[in-house]
PDB file of N, CA and C in Angstrom:
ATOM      1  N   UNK A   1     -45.875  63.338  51.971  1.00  0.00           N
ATOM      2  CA  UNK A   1     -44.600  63.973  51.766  1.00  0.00           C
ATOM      3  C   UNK A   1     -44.498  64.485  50.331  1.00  0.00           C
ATOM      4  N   UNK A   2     -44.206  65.873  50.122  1.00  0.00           N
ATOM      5  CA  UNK A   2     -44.039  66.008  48.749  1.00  0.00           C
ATOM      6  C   UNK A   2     -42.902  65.796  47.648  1.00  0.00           C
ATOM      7  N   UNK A   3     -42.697  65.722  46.822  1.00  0.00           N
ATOM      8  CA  UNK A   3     -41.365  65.363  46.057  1.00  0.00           C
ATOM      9  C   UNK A   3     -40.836  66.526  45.726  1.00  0.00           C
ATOM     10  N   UNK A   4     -39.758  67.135  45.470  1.00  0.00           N
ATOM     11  CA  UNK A   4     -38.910  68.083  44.865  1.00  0.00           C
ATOM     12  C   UNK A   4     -38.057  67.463  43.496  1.00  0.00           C
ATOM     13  N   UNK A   5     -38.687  68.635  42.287  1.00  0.00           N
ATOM     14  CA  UNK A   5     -37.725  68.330  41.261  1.00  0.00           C
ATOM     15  C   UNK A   5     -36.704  67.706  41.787  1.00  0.00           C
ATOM     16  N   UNK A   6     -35.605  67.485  40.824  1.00  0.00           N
ATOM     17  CA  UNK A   6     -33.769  67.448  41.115  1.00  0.00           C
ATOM     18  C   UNK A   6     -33.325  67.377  39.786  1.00  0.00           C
ATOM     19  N   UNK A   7     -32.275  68.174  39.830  1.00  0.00           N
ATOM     20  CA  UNK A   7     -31.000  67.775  38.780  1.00  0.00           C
ATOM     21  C   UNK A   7     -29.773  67.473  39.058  1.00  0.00           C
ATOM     22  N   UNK A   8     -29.178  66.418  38.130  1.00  0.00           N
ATOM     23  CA  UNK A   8     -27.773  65.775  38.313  1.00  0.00           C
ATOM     24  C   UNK A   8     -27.159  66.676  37.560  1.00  0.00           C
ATOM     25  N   UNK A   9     -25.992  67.218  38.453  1.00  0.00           N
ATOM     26  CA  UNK A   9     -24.964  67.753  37.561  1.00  0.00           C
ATOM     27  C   UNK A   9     -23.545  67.622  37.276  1.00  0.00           C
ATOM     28  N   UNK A  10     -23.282  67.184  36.203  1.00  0.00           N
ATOM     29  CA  UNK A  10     -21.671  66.457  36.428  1.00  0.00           C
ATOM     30  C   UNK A  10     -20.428  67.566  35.399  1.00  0.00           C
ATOM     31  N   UNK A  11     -19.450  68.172  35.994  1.00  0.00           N
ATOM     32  CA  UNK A  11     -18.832  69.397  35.480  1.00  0.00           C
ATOM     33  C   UNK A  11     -17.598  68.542  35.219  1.00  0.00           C
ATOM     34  N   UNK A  12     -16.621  68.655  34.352  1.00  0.00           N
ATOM     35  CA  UNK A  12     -15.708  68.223  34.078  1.00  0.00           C
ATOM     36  C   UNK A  12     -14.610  69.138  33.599  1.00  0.00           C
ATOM     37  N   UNK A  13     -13.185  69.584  33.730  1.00  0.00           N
ATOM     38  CA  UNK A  13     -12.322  69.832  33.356  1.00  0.00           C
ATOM     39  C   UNK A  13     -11.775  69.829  31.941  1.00  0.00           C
ATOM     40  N   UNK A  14     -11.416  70.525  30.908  1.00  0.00           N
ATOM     41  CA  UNK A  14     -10.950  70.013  29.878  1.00  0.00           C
ATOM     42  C   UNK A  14      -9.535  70.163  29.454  1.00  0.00           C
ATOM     43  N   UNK A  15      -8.804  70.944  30.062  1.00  0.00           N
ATOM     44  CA  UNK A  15      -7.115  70.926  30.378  1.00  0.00           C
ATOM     45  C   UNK A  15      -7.010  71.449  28.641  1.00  0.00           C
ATOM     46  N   UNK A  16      -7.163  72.024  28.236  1.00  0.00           N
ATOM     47  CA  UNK A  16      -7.019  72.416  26.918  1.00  0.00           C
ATOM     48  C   UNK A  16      -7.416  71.213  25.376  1.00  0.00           C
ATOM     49  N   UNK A  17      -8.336  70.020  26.431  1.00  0.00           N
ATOM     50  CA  UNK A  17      -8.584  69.085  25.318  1.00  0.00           C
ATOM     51  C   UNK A  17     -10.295  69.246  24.798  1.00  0.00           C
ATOM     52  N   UNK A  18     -10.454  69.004  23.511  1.00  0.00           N
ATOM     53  CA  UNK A  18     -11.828  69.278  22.656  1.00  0.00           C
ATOM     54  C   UNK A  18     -12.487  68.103  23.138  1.00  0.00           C
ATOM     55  N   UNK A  19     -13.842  68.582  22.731  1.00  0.00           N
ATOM     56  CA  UNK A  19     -14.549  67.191  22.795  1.00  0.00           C
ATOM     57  C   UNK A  19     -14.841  66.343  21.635  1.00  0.00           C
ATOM     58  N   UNK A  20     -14.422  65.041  21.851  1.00  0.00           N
ATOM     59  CA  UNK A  20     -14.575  64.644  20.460  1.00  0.00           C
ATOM     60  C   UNK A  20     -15.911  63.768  20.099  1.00  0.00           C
ATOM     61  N   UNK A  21     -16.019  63.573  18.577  1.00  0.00           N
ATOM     62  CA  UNK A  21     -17.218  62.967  18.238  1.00  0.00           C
ATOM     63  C   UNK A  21     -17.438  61.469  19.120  1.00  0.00           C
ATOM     64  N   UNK A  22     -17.001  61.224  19.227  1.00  0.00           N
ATOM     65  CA  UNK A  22     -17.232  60.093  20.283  1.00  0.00           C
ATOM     66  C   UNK A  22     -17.444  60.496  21.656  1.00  0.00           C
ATOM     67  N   UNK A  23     -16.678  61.416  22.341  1.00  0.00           N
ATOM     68  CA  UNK A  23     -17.680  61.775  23.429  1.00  0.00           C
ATOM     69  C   UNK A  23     -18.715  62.522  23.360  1.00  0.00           C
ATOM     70  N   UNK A  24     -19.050  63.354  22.345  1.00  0.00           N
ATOM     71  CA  UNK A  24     -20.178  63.771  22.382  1.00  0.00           C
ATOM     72  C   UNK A  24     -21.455  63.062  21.642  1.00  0.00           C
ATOM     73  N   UNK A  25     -20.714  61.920  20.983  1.00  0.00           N
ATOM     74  CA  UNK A  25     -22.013  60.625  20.678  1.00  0.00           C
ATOM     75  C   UNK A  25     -21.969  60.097  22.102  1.00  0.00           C
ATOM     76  N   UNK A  26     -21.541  59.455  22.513  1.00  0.00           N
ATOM     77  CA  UNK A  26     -21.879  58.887  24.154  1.00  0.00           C
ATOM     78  C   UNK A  26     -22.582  59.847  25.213  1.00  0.00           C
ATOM     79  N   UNK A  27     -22.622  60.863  25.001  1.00  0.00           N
ATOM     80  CA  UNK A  27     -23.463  61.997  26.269  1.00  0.00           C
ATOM     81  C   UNK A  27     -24.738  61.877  25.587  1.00  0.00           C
ATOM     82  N   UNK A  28     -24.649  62.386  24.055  1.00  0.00           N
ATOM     83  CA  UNK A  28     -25.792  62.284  23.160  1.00  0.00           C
ATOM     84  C   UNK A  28     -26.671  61.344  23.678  1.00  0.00           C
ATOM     85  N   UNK A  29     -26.306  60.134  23.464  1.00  0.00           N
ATOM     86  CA  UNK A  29     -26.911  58.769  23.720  1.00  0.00           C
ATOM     87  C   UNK A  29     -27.064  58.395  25.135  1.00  0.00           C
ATOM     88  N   UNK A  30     -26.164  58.695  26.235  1.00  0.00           N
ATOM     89  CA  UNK A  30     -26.592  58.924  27.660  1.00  0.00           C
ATOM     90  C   UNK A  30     -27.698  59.925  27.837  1.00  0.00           C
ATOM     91  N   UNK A  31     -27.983  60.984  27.271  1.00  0.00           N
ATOM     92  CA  UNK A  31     -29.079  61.809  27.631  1.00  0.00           C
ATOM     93  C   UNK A  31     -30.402  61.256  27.147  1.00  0.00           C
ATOM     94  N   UNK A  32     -30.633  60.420  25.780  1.00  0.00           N
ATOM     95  CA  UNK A  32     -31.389  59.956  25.053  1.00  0.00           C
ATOM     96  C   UNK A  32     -31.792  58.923  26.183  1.00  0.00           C
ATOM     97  N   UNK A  33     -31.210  58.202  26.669  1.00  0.00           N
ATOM     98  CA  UNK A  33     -31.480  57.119  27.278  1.00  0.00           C
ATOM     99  C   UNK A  33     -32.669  57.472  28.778  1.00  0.00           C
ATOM    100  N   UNK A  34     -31.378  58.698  29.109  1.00  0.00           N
ATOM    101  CA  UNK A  34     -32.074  59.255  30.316  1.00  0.00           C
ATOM    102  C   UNK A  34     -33.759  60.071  30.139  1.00  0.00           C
ATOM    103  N   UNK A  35     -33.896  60.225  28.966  1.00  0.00           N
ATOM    104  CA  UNK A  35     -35.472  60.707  28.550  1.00  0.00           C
ATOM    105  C   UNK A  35     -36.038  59.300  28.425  1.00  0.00           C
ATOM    106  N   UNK A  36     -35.597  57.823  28.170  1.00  0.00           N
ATOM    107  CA  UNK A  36     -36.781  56.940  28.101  1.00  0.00           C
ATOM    108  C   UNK A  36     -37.079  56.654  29.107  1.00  0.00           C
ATOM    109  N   UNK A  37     -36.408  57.397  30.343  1.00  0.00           N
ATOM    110  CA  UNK A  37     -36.350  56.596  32.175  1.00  0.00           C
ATOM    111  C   UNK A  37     -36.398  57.593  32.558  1.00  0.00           C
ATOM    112  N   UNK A  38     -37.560  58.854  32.638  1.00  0.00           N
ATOM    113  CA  UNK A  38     -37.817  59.194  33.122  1.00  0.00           C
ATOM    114  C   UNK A  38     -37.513  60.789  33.143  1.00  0.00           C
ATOM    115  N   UNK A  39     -36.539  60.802  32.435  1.00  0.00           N
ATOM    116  CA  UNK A  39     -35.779  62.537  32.811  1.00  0.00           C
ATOM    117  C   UNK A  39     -36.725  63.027  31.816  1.00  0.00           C
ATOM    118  N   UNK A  40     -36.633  64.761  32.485  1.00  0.00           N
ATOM    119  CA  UNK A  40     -37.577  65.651  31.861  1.00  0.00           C
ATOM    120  C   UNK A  40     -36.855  66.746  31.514  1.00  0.00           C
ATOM    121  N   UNK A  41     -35.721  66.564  31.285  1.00  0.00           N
ATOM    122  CA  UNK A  41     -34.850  67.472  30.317  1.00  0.00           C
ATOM    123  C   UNK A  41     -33.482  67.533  30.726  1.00  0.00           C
ATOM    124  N   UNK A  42     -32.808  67.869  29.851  1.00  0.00           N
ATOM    125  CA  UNK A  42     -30.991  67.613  29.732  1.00  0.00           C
ATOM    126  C   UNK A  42     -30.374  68.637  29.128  1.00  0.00           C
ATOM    127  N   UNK A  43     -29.417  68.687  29.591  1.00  0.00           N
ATOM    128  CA  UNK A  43     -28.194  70.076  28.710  1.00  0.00           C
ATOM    129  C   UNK A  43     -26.771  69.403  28.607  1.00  0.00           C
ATOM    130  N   UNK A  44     -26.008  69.815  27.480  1.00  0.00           N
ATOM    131  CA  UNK A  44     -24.883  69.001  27.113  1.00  0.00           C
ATOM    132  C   UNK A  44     -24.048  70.488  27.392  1.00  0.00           C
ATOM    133  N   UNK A  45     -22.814  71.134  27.579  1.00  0.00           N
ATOM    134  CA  UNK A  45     -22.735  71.753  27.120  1.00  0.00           C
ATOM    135  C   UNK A  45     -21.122  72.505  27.484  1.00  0.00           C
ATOM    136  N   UNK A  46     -20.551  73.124  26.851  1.00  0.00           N
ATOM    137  CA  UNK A  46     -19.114  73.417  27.098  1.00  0.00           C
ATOM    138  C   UNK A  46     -18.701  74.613  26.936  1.00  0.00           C
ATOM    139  N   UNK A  47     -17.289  75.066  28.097  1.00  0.00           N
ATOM    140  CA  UNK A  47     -16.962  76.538  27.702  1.00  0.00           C
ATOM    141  C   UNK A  47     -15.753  76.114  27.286  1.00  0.00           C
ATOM    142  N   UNK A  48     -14.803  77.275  27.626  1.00  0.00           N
ATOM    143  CA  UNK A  48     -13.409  76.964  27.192  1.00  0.00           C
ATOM    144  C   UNK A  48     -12.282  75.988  28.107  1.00  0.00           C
ATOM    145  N   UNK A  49     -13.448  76.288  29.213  1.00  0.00           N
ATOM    146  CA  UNK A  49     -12.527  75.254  30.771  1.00  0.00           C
ATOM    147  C   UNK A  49     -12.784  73.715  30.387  1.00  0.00           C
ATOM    148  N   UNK A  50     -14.149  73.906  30.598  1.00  0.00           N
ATOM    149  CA  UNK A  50     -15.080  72.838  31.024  1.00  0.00           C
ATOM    150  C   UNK A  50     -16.166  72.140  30.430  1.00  0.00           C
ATOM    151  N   UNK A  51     -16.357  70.839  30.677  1.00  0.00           N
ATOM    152  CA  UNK A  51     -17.753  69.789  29.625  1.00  0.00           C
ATOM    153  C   UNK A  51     -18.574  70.292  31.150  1.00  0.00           C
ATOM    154  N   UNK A  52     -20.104  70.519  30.922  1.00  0.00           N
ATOM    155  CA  UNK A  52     -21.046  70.754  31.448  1.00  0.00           C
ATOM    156  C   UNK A  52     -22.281  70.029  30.869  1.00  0.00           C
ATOM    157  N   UNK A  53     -22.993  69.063  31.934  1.00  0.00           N
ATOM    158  CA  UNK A  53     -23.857  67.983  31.580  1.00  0.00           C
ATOM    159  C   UNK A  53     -24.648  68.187  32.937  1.00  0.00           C
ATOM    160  N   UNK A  54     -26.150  68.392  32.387  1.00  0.00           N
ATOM    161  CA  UNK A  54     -27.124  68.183  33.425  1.00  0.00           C
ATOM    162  C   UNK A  54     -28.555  67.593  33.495  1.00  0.00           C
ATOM    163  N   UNK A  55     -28.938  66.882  33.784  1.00  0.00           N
ATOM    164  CA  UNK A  55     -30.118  66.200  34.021  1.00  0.00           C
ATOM    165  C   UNK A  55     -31.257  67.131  34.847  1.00  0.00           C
ATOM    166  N   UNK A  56     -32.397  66.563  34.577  1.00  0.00           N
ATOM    167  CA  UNK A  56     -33.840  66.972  35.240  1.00  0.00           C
ATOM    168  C   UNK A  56     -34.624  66.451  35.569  1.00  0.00           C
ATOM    169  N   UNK A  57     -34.822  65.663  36.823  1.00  0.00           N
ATOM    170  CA  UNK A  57     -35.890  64.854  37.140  1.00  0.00           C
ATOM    171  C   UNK A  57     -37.156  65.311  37.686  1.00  0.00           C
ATOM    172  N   UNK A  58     -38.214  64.827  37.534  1.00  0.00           N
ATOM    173  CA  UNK A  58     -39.443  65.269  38.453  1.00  0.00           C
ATOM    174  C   UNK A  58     -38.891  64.675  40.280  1.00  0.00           C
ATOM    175  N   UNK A  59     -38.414  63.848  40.068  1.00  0.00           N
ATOM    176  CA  UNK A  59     -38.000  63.528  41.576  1.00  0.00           C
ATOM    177  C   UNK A  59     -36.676  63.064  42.274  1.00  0.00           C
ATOM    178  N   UNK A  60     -35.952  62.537  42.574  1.00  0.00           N
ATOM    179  CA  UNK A  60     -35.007  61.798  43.109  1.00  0.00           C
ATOM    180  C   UNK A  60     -35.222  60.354  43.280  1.00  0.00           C
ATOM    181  N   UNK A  61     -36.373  59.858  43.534  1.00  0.00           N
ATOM    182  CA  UNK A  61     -36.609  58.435  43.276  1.00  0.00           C
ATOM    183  C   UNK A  61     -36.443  58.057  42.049  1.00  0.00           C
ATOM    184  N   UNK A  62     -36.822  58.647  40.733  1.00  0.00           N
ATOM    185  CA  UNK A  62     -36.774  58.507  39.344  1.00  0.00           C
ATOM    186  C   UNK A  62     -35.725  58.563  39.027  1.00  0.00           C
ATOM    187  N   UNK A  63     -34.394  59.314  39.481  1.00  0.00           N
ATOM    188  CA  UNK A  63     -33.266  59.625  39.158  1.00  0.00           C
ATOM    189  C   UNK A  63     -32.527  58.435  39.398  1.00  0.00           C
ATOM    190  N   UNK A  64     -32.819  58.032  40.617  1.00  0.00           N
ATOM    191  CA  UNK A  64     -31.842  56.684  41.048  1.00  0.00           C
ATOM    192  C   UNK A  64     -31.979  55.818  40.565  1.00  0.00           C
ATOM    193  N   UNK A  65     -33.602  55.163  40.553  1.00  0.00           N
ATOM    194  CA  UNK A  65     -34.169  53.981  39.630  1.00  0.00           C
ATOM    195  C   UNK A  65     -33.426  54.255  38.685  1.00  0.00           C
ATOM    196  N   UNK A  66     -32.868  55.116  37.479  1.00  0.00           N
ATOM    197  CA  UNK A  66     -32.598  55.168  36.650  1.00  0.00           C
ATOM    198  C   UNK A  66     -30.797  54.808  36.920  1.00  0.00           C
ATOM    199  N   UNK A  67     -30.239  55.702  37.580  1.00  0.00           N
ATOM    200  CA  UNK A  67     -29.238  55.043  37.444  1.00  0.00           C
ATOM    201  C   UNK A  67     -28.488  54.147  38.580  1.00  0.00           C
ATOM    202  N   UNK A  68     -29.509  53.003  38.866  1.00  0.00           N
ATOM    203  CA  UNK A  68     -29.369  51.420  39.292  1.00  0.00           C
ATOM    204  C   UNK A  68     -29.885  50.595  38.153  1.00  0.00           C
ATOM    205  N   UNK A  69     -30.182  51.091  36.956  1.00  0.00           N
ATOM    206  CA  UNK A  69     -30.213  50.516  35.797  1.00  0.00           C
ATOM    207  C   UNK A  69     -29.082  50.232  34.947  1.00  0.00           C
ATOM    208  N   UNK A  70     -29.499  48.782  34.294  1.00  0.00           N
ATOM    209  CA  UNK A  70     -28.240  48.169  33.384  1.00  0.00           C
ATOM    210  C   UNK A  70     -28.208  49.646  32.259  1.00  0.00           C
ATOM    211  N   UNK A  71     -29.148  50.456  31.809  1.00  0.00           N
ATOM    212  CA  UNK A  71     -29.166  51.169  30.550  1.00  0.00           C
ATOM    213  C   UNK A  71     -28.041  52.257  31.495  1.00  0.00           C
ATOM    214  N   UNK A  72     -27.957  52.521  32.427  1.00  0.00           N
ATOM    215  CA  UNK A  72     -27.346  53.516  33.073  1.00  0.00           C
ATOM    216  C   UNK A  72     -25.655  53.167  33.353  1.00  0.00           C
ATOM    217  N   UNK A  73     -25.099  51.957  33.220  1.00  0.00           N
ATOM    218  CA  UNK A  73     -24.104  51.317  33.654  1.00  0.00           C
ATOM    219  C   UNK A  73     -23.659  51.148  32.422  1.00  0.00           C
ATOM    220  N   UNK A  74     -24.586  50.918  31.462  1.00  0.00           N
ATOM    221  CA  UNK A  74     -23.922  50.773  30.293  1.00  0.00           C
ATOM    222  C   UNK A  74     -23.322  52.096  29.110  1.00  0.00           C
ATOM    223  N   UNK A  75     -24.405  53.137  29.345  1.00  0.00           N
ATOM    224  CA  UNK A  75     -24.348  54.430  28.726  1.00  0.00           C
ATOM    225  C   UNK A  75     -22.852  54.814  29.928  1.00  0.00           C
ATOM    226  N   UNK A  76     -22.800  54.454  30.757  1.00  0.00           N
ATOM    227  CA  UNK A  76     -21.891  55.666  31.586  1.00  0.00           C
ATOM    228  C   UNK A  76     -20.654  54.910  31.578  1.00  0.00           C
ATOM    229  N   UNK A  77     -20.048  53.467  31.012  1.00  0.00           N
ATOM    230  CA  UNK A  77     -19.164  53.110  30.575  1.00  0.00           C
ATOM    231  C   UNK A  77     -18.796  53.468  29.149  1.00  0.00           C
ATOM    232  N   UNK A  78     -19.321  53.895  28.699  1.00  0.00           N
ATOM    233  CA  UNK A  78     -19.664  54.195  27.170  1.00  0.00           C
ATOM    234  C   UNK A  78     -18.782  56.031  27.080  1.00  0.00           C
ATOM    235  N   UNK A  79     -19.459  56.663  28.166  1.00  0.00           N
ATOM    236  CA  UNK A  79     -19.390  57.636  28.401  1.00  0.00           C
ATOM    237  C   UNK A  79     -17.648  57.807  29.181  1.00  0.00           C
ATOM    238  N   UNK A  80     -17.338  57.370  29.893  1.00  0.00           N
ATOM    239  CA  UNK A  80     -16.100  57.179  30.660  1.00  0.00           C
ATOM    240  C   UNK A  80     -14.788  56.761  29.597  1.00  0.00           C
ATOM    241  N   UNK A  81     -15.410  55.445  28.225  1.00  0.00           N
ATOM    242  CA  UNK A  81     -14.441  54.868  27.620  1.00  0.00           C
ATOM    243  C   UNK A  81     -13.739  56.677  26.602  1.00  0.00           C
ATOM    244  N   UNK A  82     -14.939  57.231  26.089  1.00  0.00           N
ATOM    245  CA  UNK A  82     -14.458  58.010  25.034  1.00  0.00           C
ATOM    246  C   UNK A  82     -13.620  59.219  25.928  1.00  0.00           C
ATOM    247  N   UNK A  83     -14.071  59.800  27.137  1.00  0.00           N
ATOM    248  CA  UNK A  83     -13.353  60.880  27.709  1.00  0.00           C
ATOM    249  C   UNK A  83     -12.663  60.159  27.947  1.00  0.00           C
ATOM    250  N   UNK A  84     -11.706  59.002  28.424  1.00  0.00           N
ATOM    251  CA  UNK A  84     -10.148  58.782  28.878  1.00  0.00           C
ATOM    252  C   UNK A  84      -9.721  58.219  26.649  1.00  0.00           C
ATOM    253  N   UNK A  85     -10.707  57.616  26.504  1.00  0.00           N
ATOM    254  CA  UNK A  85      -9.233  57.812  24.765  1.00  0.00           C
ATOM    255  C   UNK A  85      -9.265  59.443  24.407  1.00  0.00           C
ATOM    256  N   UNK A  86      -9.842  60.488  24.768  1.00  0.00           N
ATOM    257  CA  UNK A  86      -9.754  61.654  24.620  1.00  0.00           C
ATOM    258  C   UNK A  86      -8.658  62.506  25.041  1.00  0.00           C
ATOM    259  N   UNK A  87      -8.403  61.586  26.151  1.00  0.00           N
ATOM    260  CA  UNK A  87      -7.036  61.796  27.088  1.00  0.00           C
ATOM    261  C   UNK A  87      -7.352  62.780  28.340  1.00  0.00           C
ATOM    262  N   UNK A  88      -8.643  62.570  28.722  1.00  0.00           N
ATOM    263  CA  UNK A  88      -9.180  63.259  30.418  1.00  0.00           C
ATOM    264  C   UNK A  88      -8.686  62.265  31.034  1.00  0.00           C
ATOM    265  N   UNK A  89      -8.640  62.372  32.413  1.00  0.00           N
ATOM    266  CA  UNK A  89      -8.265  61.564  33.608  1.00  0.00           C
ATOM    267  C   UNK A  89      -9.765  61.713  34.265  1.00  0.00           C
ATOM    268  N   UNK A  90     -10.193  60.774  34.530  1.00  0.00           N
ATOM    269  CA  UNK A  90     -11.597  60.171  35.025  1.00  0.00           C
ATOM    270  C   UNK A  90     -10.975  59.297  35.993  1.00  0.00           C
ATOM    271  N   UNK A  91     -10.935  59.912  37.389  1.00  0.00           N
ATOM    272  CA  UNK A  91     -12.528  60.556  37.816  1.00  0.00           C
ATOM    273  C   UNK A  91     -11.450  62.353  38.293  1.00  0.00           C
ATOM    274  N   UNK A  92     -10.278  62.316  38.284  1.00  0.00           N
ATOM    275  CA  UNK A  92      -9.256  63.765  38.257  1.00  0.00           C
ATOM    276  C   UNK A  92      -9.734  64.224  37.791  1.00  0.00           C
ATOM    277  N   UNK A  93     -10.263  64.728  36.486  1.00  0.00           N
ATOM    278  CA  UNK A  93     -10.756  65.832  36.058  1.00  0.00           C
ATOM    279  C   UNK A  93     -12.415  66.236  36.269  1.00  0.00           C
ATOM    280  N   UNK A  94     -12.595  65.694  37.112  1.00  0.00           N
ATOM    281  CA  UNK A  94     -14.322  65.821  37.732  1.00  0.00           C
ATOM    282  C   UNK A  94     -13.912  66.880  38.126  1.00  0.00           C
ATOM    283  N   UNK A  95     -14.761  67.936  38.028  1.00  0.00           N
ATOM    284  CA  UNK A  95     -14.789  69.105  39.046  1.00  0.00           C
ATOM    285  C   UNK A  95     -15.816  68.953  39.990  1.00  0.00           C
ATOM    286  N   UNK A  96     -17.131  68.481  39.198  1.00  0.00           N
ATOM    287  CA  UNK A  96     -17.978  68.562  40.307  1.00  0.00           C
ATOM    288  C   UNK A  96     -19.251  68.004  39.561  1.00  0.00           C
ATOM    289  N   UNK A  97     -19.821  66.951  40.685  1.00  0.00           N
ATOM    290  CA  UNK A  97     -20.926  65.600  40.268  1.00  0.00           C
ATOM    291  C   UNK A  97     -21.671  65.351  41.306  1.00  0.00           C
ATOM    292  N   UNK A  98     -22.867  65.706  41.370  1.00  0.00           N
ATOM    293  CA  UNK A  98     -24.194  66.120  42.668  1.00  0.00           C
ATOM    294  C   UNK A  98     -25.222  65.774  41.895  1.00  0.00           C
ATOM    295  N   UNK A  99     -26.395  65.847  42.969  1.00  0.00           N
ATOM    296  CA  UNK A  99     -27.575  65.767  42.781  1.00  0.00           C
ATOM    297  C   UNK A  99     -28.025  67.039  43.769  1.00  0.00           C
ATOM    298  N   UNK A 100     -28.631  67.634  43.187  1.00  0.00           N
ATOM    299  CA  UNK A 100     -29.117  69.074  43.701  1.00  0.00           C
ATOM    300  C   UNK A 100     -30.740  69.313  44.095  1.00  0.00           C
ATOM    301  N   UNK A 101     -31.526  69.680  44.901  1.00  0.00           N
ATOM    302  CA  UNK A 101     -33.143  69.789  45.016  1.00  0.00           C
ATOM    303  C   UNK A 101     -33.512  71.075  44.626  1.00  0.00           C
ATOM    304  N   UNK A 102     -34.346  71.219  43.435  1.00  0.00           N
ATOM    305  CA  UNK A 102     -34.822  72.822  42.896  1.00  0.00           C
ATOM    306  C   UNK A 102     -35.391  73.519  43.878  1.00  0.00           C
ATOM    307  N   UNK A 103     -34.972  74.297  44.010  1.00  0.00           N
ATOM    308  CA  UNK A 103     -35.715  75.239  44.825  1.00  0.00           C
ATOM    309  C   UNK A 103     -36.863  76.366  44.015  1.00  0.00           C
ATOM    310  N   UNK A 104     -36.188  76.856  43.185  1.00  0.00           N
ATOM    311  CA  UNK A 104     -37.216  77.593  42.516  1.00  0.00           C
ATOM    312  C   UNK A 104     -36.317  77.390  40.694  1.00  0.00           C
ATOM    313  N   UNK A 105     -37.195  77.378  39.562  1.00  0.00           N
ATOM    314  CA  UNK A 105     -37.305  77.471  38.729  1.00  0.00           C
ATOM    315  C   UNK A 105     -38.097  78.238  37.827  1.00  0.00           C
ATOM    316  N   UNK A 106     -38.056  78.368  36.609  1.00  0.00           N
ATOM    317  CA  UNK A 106     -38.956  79.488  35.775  1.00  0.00           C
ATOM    318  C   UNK A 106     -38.355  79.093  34.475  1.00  0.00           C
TER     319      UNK A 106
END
């Protein structure tokens, strides 16, 4: 059976609020984490709506192992504490949080 890349992608709302140094040290450090377990690349990134965060795995088995990990439970409480003192509503302001199979890349 062959494996298919995947990326996690988690979109968030920002209702006219910035991101602050604390949430963007906690994604920082959630993405860091996610390169020692396996991920093969990450994007942080924001428009005027929305926080945009995405992961890259070689597989979907790697992705999960990773987050059924304590490093994954702990970064993503970390991650959850600074967007609600930011004043987001978690999990309301999710727009949208998947795991997707590449189809084609370049």
């Amino acid at each position: 059976m062959e494996t298919s890349s995947v990326i996690r992608m988690w979109i968030t709302n920002k209702n006219n609020r910035e991101i602050t140094a604390a949430m963007s040290e906690s994604l920082v450090s959630f993405l860091s984490t996610a390169l020692e377990h396996g991920c093969i690349g990450s994007t942080f990134a924001e428009d005027d709506e929305r926080v945009i965060v995405y992961t890259r795995w070689s597989d979907e088995m790697t992705l999960e192992k990773f987050r059924s990990s304590e490093a994954y439970t702990i970064q993503e409480g970390d991650i959850i504490q600074s967007f609600v003192s930011a004043g987001f509503e978690i999990p309301g302001d999710i727009l949208f949080n998947s795991t997707g199979k590449i189809v084609f890349s370049n």
